[in-house]
N, C-alpha and C. Protein backbone atom coordinates (compact mmCIF):
# COMPACT_ATOMS: atom_id res chain seq x y z
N UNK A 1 41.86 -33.52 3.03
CA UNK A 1 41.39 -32.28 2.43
C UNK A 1 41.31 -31.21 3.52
N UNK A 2 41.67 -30.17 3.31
CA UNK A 2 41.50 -28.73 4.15
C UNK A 2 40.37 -27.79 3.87
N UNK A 3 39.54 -27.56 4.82
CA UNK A 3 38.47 -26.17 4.51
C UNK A 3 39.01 -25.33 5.31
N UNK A 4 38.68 -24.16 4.88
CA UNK A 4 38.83 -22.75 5.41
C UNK A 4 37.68 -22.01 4.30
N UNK A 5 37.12 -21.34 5.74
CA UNK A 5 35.80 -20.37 5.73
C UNK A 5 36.06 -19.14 6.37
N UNK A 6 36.05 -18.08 5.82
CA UNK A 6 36.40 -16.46 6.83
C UNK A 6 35.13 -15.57 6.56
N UNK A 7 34.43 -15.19 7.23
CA UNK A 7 32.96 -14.32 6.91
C UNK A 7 33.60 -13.43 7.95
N UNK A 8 33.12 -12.23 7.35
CA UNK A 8 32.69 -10.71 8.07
C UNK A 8 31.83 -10.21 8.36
N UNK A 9 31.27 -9.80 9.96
CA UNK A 9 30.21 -9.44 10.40
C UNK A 9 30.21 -8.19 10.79
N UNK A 10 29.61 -7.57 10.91
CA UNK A 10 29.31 -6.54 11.85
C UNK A 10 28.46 -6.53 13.21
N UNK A 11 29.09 -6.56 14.32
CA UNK A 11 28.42 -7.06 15.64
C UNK A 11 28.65 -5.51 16.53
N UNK A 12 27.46 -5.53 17.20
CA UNK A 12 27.26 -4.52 18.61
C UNK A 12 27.71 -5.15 19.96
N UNK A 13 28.17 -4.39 20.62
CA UNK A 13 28.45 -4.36 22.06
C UNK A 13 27.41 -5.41 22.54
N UNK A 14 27.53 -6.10 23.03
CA UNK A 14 26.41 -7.06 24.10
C UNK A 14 25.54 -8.28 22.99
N UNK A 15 26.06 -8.30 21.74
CA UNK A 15 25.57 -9.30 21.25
C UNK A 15 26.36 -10.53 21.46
N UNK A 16 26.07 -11.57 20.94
CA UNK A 16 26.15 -12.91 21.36
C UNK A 16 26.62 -13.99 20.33
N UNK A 17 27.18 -14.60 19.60
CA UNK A 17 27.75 -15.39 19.22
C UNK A 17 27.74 -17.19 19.32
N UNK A 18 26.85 -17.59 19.07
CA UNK A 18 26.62 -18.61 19.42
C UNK A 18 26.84 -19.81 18.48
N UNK A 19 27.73 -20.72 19.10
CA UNK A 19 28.26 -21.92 18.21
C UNK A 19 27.94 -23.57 18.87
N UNK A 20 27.76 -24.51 18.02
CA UNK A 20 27.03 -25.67 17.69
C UNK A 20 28.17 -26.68 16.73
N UNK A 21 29.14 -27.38 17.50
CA UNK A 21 29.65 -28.48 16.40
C UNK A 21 29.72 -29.82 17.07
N UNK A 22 28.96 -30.40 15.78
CA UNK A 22 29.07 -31.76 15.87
C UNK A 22 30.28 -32.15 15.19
N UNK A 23 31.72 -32.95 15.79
CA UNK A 23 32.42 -33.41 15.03
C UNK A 23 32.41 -34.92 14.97
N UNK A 24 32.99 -35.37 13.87
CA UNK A 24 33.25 -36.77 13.87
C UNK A 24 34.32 -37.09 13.62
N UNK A 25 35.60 -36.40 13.01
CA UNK A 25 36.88 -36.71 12.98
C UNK A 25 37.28 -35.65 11.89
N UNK A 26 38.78 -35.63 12.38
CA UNK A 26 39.46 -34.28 11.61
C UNK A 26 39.91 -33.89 12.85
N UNK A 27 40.64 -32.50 12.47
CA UNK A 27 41.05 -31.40 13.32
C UNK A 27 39.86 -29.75 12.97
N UNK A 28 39.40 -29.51 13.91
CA UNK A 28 39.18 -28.00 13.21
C UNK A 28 39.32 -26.56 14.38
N UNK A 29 39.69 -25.52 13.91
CA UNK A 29 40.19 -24.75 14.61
C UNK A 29 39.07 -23.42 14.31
N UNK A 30 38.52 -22.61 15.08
CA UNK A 30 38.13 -21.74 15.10
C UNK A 30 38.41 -20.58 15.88
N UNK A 31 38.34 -19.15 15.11
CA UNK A 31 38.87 -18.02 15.63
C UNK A 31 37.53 -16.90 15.19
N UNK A 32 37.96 -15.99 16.59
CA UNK A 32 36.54 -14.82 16.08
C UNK A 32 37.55 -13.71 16.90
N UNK A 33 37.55 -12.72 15.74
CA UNK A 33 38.11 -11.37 16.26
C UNK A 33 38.42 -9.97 15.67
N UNK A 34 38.32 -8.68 16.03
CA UNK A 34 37.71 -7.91 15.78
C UNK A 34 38.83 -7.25 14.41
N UNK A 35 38.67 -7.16 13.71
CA UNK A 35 39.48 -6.62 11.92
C UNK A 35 40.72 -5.74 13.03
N UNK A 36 41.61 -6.43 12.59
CA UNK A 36 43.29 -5.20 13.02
C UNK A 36 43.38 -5.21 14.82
N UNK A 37 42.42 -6.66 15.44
CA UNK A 37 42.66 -6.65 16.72
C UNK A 37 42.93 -8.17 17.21
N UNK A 38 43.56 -8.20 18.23
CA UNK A 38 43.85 -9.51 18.92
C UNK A 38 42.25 -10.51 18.77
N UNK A 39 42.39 -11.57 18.62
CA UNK A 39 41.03 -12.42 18.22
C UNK A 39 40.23 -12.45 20.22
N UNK A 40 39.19 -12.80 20.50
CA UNK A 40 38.10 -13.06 21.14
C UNK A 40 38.40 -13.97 21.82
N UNK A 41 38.51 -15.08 20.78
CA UNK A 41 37.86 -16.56 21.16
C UNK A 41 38.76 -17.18 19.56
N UNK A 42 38.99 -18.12 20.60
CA UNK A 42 40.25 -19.00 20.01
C UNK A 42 40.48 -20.77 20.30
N UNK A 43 40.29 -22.04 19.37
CA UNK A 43 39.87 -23.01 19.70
C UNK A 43 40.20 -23.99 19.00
N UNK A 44 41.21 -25.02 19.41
CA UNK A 44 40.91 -26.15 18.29
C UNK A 44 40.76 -27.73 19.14
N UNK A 45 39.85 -28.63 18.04
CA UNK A 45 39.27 -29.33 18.83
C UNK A 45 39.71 -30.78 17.56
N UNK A 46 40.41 -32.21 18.59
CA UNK A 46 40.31 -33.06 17.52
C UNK A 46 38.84 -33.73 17.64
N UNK A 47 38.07 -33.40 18.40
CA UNK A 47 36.85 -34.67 18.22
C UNK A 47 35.62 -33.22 17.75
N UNK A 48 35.43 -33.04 19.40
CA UNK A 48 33.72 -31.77 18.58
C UNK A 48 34.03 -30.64 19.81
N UNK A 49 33.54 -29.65 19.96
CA UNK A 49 33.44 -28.58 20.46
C UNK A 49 32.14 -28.63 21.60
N UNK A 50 31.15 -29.36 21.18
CA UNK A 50 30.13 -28.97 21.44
C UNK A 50 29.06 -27.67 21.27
N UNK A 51 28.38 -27.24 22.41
CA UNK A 51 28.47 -25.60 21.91
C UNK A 51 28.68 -24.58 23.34
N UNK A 52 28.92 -23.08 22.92
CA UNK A 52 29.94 -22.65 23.12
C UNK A 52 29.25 -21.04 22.46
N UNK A 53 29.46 -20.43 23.93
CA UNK A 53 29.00 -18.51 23.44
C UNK A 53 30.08 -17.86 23.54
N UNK A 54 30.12 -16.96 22.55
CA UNK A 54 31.13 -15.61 22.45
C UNK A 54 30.14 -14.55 23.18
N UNK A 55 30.49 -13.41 23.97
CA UNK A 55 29.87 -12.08 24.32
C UNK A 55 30.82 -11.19 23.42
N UNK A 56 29.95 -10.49 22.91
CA UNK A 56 30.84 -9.30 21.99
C UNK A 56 30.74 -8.00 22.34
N UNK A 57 32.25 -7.43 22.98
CA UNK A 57 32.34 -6.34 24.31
C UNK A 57 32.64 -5.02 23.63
N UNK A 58 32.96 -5.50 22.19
CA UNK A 58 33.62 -3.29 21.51
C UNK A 58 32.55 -4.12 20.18
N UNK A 59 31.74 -2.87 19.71
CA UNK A 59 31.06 -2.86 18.26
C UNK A 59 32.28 -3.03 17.04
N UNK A 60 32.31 -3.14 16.28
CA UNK A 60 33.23 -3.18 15.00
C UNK A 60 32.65 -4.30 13.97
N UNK A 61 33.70 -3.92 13.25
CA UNK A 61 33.55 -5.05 12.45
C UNK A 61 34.66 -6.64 12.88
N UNK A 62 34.11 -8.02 12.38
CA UNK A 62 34.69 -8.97 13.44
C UNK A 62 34.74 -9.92 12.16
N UNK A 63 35.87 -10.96 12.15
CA UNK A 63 35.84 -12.18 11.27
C UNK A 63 36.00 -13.60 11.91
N UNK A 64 35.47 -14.03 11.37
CA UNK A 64 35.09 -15.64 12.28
C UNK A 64 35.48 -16.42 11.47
N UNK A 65 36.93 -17.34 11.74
CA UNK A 65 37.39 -18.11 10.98
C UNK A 65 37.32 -19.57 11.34
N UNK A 66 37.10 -20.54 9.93
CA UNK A 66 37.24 -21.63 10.44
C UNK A 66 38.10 -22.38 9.50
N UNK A 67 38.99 -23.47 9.94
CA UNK A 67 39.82 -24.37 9.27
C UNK A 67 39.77 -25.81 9.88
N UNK A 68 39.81 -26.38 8.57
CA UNK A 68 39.86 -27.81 9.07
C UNK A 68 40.73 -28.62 8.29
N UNK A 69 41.09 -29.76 8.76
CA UNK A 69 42.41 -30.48 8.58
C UNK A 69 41.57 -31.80 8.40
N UNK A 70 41.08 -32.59 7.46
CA UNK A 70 40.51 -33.70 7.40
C UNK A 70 39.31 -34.15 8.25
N UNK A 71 38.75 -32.66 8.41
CA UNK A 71 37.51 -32.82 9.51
C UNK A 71 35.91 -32.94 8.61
N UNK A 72 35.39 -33.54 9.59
CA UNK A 72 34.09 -33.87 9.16
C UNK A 72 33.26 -34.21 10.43
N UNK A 73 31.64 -33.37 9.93
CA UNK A 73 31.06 -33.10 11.24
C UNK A 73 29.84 -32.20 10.45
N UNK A 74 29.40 -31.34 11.60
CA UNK A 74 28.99 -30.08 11.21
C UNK A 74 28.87 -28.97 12.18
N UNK A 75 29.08 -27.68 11.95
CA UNK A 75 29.15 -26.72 12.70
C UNK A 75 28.28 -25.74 12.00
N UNK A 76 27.24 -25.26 13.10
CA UNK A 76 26.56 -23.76 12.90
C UNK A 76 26.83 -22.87 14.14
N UNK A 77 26.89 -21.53 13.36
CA UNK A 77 27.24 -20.43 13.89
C UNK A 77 26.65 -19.13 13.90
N UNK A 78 25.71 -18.81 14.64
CA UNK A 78 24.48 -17.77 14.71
C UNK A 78 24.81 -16.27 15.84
N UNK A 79 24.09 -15.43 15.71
CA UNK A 79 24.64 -14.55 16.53
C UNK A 79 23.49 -14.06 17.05
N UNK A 80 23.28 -13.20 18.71
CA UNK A 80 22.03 -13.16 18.93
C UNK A 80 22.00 -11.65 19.51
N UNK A 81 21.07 -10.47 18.35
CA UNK A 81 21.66 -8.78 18.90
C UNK A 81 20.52 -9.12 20.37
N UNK A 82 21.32 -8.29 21.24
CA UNK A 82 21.00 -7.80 22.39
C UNK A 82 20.11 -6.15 22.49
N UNK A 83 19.53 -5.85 21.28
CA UNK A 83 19.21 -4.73 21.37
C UNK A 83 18.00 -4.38 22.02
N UNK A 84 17.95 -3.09 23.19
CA UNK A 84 17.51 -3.10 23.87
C UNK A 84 16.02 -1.54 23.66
């Protein structure tokens, strides 16, 4: 079975991105990058990722994709504003 998940955020300059996967088998690939721009952060993993920060350097709007190929696990994905 295949998942695919695409959410749209809106992130500021100097916020933070923070990811958490436990895998147990599958393939899964994750991408984060800014709408109509080259992606960030780019990743695929056959076992787990562990965890793992994005810094987010231009404000916009950003989509964080994930796909998986017979994977099973779990992954959370939180973001942390830097506002000062």
């Amino acid at each position: 079975m295949k998942l695919r998940k695409i959410k749209e955020y809106e992130f500021k300059s100097g916020d933070i991105i923070s990811a958490n996967h436990e895998g147990e088998s599958g393939e899964l690939y994750i991408s984060i990058g800014q709408l109509g721009e080259d992606m960030v952060f780019y990743e695929n993993a056959y076992d787990e990722f562990g965890e793992f920060e994005v810094g987010i350097q231009e404000t916009g709007s950003y989509q964080i994709k994930c796909f998986g190929k017979r994977a099973s696990g779990r992954i959370e994905i939180n973001y942390i504003s830097l506002k000062l």
